[in-house]
C-alpha atoms as a PDB file:
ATOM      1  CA  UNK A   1       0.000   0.000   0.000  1.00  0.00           C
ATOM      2  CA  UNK A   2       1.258   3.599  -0.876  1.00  0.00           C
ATOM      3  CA  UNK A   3       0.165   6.368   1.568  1.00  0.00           C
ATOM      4  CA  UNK A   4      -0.055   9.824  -0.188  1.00  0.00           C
ATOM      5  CA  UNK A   5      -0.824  12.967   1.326  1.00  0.00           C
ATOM      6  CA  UNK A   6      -2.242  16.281   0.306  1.00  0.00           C
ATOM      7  CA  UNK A   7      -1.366  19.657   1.364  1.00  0.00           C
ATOM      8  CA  UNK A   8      -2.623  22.955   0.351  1.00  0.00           C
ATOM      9  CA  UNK A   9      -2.669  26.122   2.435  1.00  0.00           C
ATOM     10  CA  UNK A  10      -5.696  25.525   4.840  1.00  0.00           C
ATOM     11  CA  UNK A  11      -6.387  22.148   4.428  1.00  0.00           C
ATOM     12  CA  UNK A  12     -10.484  22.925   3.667  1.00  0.00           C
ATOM     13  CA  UNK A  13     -10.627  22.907  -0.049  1.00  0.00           C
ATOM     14  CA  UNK A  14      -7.748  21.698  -2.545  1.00  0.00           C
ATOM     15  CA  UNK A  15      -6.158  19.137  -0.425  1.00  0.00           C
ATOM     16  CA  UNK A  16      -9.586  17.725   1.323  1.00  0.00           C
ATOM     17  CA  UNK A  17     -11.125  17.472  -2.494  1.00  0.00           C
ATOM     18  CA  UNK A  18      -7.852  15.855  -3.370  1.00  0.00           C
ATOM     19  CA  UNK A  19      -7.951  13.625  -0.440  1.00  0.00           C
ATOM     20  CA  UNK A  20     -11.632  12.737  -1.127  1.00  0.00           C
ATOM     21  CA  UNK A  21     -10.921  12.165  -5.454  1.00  0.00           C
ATOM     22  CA  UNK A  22      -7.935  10.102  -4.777  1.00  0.00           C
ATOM     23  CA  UNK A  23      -9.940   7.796  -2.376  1.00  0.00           C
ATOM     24  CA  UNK A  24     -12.535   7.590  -4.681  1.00  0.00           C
ATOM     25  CA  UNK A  25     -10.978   6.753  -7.833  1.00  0.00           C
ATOM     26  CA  UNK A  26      -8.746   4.525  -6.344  1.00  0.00           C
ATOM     27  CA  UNK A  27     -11.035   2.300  -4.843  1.00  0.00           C
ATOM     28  CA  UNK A  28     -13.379   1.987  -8.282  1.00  0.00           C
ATOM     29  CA  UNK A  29      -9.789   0.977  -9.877  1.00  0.00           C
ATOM     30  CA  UNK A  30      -8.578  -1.518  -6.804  1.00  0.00           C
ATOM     31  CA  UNK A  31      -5.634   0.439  -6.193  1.00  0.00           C
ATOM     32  CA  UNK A  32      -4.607  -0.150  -2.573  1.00  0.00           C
ATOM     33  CA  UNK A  33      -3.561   3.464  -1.529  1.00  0.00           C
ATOM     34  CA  UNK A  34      -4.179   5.517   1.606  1.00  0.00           C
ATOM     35  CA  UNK A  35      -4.916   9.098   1.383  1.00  0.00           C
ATOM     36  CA  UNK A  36      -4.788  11.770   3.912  1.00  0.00           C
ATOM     37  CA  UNK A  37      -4.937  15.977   3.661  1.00  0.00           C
ATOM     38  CA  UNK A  38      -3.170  18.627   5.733  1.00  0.00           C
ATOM     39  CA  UNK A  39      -2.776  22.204   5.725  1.00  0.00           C
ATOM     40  CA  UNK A  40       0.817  24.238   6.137  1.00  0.00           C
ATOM     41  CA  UNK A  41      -1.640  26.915   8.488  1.00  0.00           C
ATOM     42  CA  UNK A  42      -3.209  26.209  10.874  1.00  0.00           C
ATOM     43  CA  UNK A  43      -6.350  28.652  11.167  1.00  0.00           C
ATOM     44  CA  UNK A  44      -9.138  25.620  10.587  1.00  0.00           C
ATOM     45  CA  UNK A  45      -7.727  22.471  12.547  1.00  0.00           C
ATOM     46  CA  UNK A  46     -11.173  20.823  12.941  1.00  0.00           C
ATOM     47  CA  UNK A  47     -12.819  22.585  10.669  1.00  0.00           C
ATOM     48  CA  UNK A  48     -15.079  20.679   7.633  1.00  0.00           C
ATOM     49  CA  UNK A  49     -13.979  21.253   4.286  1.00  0.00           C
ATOM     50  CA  UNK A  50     -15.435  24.451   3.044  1.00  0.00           C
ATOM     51  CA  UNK A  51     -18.933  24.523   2.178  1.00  0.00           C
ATOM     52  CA  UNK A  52     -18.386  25.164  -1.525  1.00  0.00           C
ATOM     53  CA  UNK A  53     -15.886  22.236  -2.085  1.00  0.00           C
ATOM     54  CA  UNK A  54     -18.606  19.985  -0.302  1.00  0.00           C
ATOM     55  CA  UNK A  55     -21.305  21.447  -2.802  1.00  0.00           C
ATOM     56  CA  UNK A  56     -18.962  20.827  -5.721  1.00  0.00           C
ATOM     57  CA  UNK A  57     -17.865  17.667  -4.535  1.00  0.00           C
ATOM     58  CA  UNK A  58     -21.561  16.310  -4.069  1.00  0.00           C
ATOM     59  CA  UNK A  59     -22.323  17.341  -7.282  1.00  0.00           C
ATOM     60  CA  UNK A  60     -19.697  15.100  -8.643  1.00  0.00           C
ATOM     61  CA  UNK A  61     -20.261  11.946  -6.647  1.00  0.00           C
ATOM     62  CA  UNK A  62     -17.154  13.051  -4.004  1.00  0.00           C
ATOM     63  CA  UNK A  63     -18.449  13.306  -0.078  1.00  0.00           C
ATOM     64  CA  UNK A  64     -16.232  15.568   1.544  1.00  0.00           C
ATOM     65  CA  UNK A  65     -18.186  15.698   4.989  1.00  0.00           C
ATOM     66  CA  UNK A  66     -16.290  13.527   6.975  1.00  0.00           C
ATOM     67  CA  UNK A  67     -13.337  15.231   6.216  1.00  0.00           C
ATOM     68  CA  UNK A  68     -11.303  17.501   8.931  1.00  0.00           C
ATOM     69  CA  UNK A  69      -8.938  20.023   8.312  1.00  0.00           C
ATOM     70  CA  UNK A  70      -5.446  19.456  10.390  1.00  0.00           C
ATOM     71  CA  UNK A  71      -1.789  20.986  10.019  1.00  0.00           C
ATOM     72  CA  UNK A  72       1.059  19.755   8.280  1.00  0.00           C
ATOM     73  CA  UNK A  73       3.579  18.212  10.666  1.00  0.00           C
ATOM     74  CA  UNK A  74       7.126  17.242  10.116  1.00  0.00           C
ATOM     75  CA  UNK A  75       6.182  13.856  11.069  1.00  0.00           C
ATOM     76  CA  UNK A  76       4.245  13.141   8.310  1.00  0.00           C
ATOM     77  CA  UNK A  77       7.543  12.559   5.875  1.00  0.00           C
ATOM     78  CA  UNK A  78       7.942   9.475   7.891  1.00  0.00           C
ATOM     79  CA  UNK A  79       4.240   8.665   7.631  1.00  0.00           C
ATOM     80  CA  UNK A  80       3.671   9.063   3.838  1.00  0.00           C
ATOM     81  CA  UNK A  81       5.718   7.538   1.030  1.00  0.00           C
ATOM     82  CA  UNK A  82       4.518  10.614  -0.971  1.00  0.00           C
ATOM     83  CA  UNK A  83       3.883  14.197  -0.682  1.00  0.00           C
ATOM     84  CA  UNK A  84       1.836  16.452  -2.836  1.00  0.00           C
ATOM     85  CA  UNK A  85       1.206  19.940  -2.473  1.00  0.00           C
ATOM     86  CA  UNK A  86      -1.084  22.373  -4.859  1.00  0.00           C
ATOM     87  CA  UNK A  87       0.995  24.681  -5.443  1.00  0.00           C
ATOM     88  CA  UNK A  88       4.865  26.330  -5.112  1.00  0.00           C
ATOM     89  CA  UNK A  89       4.389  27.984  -1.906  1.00  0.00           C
ATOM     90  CA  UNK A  90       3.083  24.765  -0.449  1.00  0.00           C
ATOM     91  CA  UNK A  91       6.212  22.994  -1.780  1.00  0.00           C
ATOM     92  CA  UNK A  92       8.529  25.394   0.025  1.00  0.00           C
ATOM     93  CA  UNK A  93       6.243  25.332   3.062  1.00  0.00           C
ATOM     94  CA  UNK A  94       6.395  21.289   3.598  1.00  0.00           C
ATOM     95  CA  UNK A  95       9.856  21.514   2.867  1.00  0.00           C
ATOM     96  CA  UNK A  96      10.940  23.664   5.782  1.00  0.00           C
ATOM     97  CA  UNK A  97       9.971  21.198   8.003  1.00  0.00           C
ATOM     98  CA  UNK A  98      11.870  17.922   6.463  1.00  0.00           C
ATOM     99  CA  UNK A  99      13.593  16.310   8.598  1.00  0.00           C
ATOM    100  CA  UNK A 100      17.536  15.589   7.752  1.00  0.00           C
ATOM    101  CA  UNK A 101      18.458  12.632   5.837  1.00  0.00           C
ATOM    102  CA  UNK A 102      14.593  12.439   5.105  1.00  0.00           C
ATOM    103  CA  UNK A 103      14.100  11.097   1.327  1.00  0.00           C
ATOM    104  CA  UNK A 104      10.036  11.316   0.857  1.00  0.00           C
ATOM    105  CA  UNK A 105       8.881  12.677  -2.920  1.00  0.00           C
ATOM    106  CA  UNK A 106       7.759  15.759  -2.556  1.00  0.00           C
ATOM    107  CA  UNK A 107       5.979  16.957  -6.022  1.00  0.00           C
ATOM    108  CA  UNK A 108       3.271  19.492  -6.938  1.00  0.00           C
ATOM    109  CA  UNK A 109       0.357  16.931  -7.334  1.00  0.00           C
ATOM    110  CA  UNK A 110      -0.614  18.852 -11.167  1.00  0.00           C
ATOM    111  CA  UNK A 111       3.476  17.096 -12.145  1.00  0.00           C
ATOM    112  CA  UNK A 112       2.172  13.354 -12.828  1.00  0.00           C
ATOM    113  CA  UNK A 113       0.039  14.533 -15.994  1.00  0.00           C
ATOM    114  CA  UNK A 114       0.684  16.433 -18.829  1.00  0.00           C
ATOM    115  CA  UNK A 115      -0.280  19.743 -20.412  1.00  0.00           C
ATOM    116  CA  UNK A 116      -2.089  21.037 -16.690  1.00  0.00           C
ATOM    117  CA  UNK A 117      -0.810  23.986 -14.999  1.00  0.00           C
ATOM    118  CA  UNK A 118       1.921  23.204 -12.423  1.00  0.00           C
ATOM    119  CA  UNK A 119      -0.796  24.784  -9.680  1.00  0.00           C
ATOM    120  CA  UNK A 120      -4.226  23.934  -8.629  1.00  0.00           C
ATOM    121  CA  UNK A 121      -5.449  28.113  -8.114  1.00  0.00           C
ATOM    122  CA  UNK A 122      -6.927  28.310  -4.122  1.00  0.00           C
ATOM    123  CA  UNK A 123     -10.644  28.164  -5.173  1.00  0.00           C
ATOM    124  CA  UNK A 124     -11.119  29.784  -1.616  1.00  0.00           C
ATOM    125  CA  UNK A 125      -9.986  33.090  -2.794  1.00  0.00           C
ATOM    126  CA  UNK A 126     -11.114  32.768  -6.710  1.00  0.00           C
ATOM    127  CA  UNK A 127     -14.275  31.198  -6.452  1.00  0.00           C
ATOM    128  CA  UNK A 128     -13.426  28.199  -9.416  1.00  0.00           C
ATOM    129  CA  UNK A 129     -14.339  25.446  -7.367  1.00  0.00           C
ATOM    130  CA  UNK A 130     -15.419  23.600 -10.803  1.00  0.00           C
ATOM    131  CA  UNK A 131     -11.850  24.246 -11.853  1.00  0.00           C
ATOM    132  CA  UNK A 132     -10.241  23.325  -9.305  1.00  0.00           C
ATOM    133  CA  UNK A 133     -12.482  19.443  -8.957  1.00  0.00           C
ATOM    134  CA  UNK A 134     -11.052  19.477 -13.121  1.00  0.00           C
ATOM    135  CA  UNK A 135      -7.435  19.716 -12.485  1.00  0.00           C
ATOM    136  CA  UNK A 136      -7.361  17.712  -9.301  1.00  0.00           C
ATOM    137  CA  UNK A 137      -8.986  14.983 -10.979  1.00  0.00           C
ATOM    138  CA  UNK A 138      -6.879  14.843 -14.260  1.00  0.00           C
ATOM    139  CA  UNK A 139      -3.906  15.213 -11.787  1.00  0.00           C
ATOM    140  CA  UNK A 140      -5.542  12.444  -9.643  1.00  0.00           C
ATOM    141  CA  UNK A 141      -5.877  10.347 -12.806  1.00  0.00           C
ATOM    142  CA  UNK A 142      -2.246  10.661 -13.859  1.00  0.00           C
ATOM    143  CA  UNK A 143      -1.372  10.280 -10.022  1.00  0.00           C
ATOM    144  CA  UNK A 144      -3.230   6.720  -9.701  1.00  0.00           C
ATOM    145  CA  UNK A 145      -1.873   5.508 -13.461  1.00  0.00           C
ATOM    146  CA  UNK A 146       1.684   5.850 -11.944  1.00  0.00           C
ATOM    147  CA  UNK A 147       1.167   4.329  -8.559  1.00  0.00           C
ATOM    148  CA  UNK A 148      -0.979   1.372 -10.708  1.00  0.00           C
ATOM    149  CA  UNK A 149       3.053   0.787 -12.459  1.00  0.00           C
ATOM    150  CA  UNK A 150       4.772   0.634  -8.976  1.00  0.00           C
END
Protein backbone atom coordinates (compact mmCIF):
# COMPACT_ATOMS: atom_id res chain seq x y z
CA UNK A 1 0.00 0.00 0.00
CA UNK A 2 1.26 3.60 -0.88
CA UNK A 3 0.17 6.37 1.57
CA UNK A 4 -0.06 9.82 -0.19
CA UNK A 5 -0.82 12.97 1.33
CA UNK A 6 -2.24 16.28 0.31
CA UNK A 7 -1.37 19.66 1.36
CA UNK A 8 -2.62 22.96 0.35
CA UNK A 9 -2.67 26.12 2.44
CA UNK A 10 -5.70 25.52 4.84
CA UNK A 11 -6.39 22.15 4.43
CA UNK A 12 -10.48 22.92 3.67
CA UNK A 13 -10.63 22.91 -0.05
CA UNK A 14 -7.75 21.70 -2.55
CA UNK A 15 -6.16 19.14 -0.43
CA UNK A 16 -9.59 17.72 1.32
CA UNK A 17 -11.12 17.47 -2.49
CA UNK A 18 -7.85 15.85 -3.37
CA UNK A 19 -7.95 13.62 -0.44
CA UNK A 20 -11.63 12.74 -1.13
CA UNK A 21 -10.92 12.16 -5.45
CA UNK A 22 -7.94 10.10 -4.78
CA UNK A 23 -9.94 7.80 -2.38
CA UNK A 24 -12.53 7.59 -4.68
CA UNK A 25 -10.98 6.75 -7.83
CA UNK A 26 -8.75 4.53 -6.34
CA UNK A 27 -11.03 2.30 -4.84
CA UNK A 28 -13.38 1.99 -8.28
CA UNK A 29 -9.79 0.98 -9.88
CA UNK A 30 -8.58 -1.52 -6.80
CA UNK A 31 -5.63 0.44 -6.19
CA UNK A 32 -4.61 -0.15 -2.57
CA UNK A 33 -3.56 3.46 -1.53
CA UNK A 34 -4.18 5.52 1.61
CA UNK A 35 -4.92 9.10 1.38
CA UNK A 36 -4.79 11.77 3.91
CA UNK A 37 -4.94 15.98 3.66
CA UNK A 38 -3.17 18.63 5.73
CA UNK A 39 -2.78 22.20 5.73
CA UNK A 40 0.82 24.24 6.14
CA UNK A 41 -1.64 26.91 8.49
CA UNK A 42 -3.21 26.21 10.87
CA UNK A 43 -6.35 28.65 11.17
CA UNK A 44 -9.14 25.62 10.59
CA UNK A 45 -7.73 22.47 12.55
CA UNK A 46 -11.17 20.82 12.94
CA UNK A 47 -12.82 22.58 10.67
CA UNK A 48 -15.08 20.68 7.63
CA UNK A 49 -13.98 21.25 4.29
CA UNK A 50 -15.43 24.45 3.04
CA UNK A 51 -18.93 24.52 2.18
CA UNK A 52 -18.39 25.16 -1.52
CA UNK A 53 -15.89 22.24 -2.08
CA UNK A 54 -18.61 19.98 -0.30
CA UNK A 55 -21.30 21.45 -2.80
CA UNK A 56 -18.96 20.83 -5.72
CA UNK A 57 -17.87 17.67 -4.53
CA UNK A 58 -21.56 16.31 -4.07
CA UNK A 59 -22.32 17.34 -7.28
CA UNK A 60 -19.70 15.10 -8.64
CA UNK A 61 -20.26 11.95 -6.65
CA UNK A 62 -17.15 13.05 -4.00
CA UNK A 63 -18.45 13.31 -0.08
CA UNK A 64 -16.23 15.57 1.54
CA UNK A 65 -18.19 15.70 4.99
CA UNK A 66 -16.29 13.53 6.97
CA UNK A 67 -13.34 15.23 6.22
CA UNK A 68 -11.30 17.50 8.93
CA UNK A 69 -8.94 20.02 8.31
CA UNK A 70 -5.45 19.46 10.39
CA UNK A 71 -1.79 20.99 10.02
CA UNK A 72 1.06 19.75 8.28
CA UNK A 73 3.58 18.21 10.67
CA UNK A 74 7.13 17.24 10.12
CA UNK A 75 6.18 13.86 11.07
CA UNK A 76 4.25 13.14 8.31
CA UNK A 77 7.54 12.56 5.87
CA UNK A 78 7.94 9.47 7.89
CA UNK A 79 4.24 8.66 7.63
CA UNK A 80 3.67 9.06 3.84
CA UNK A 81 5.72 7.54 1.03
CA UNK A 82 4.52 10.61 -0.97
CA UNK A 83 3.88 14.20 -0.68
CA UNK A 84 1.84 16.45 -2.84
CA UNK A 85 1.21 19.94 -2.47
CA UNK A 86 -1.08 22.37 -4.86
CA UNK A 87 0.99 24.68 -5.44
CA UNK A 88 4.87 26.33 -5.11
CA UNK A 89 4.39 27.98 -1.91
CA UNK A 90 3.08 24.77 -0.45
CA UNK A 91 6.21 22.99 -1.78
CA UNK A 92 8.53 25.39 0.03
CA UNK A 93 6.24 25.33 3.06
CA UNK A 94 6.40 21.29 3.60
CA UNK A 95 9.86 21.51 2.87
CA UNK A 96 10.94 23.66 5.78
CA UNK A 97 9.97 21.20 8.00
CA UNK A 98 11.87 17.92 6.46
CA UNK A 99 13.59 16.31 8.60
CA UNK A 100 17.54 15.59 7.75
CA UNK A 101 18.46 12.63 5.84
CA UNK A 102 14.59 12.44 5.11
CA UNK A 103 14.10 11.10 1.33
CA UNK A 104 10.04 11.32 0.86
CA UNK A 105 8.88 12.68 -2.92
CA UNK A 106 7.76 15.76 -2.56
CA UNK A 107 5.98 16.96 -6.02
CA UNK A 108 3.27 19.49 -6.94
CA UNK A 109 0.36 16.93 -7.33
CA UNK A 110 -0.61 18.85 -11.17
CA UNK A 111 3.48 17.10 -12.15
CA UNK A 112 2.17 13.35 -12.83
CA UNK A 113 0.04 14.53 -15.99
CA UNK A 114 0.68 16.43 -18.83
CA UNK A 115 -0.28 19.74 -20.41
CA UNK A 116 -2.09 21.04 -16.69
CA UNK A 117 -0.81 23.99 -15.00
CA UNK A 118 1.92 23.20 -12.42
CA UNK A 119 -0.80 24.78 -9.68
CA UNK A 120 -4.23 23.93 -8.63
CA UNK A 121 -5.45 28.11 -8.11
CA UNK A 122 -6.93 28.31 -4.12
CA UNK A 123 -10.64 28.16 -5.17
CA UNK A 124 -11.12 29.78 -1.62
CA UNK A 125 -9.99 33.09 -2.79
CA UNK A 126 -11.11 32.77 -6.71
CA UNK A 127 -14.27 31.20 -6.45
CA UNK A 128 -13.43 28.20 -9.42
CA UNK A 129 -14.34 25.45 -7.37
CA UNK A 130 -15.42 23.60 -10.80
CA UNK A 131 -11.85 24.25 -11.85
CA UNK A 132 -10.24 23.33 -9.31
CA UNK A 133 -12.48 19.44 -8.96
CA UNK A 134 -11.05 19.48 -13.12
CA UNK A 135 -7.43 19.72 -12.48
CA UNK A 136 -7.36 17.71 -9.30
CA UNK A 137 -8.99 14.98 -10.98
CA UNK A 138 -6.88 14.84 -14.26
CA UNK A 139 -3.91 15.21 -11.79
CA UNK A 140 -5.54 12.44 -9.64
CA UNK A 141 -5.88 10.35 -12.81
CA UNK A 142 -2.25 10.66 -13.86
CA UNK A 143 -1.37 10.28 -10.02
CA UNK A 144 -3.23 6.72 -9.70
CA UNK A 145 -1.87 5.51 -13.46
CA UNK A 146 1.68 5.85 -11.94
CA UNK A 147 1.17 4.33 -8.56
CA UNK A 148 -0.98 1.37 -10.71
CA UNK A 149 3.05 0.79 -12.46
CA UNK A 150 4.77 0.63 -8.98
Amino acid sequence: MIRVLVVCLGNICRSPTAEAVLRAKAGAQGIDVAVDSAGTGAWHIGDPPYGPAISEGRARGYDLTPLRARKFIADDFARFDLILGMDDNNLSDIETLRPADNATPVRLMTSFAEGLPSAVPDPYYTGDFSGAFDLIEQAADAILSDIALR
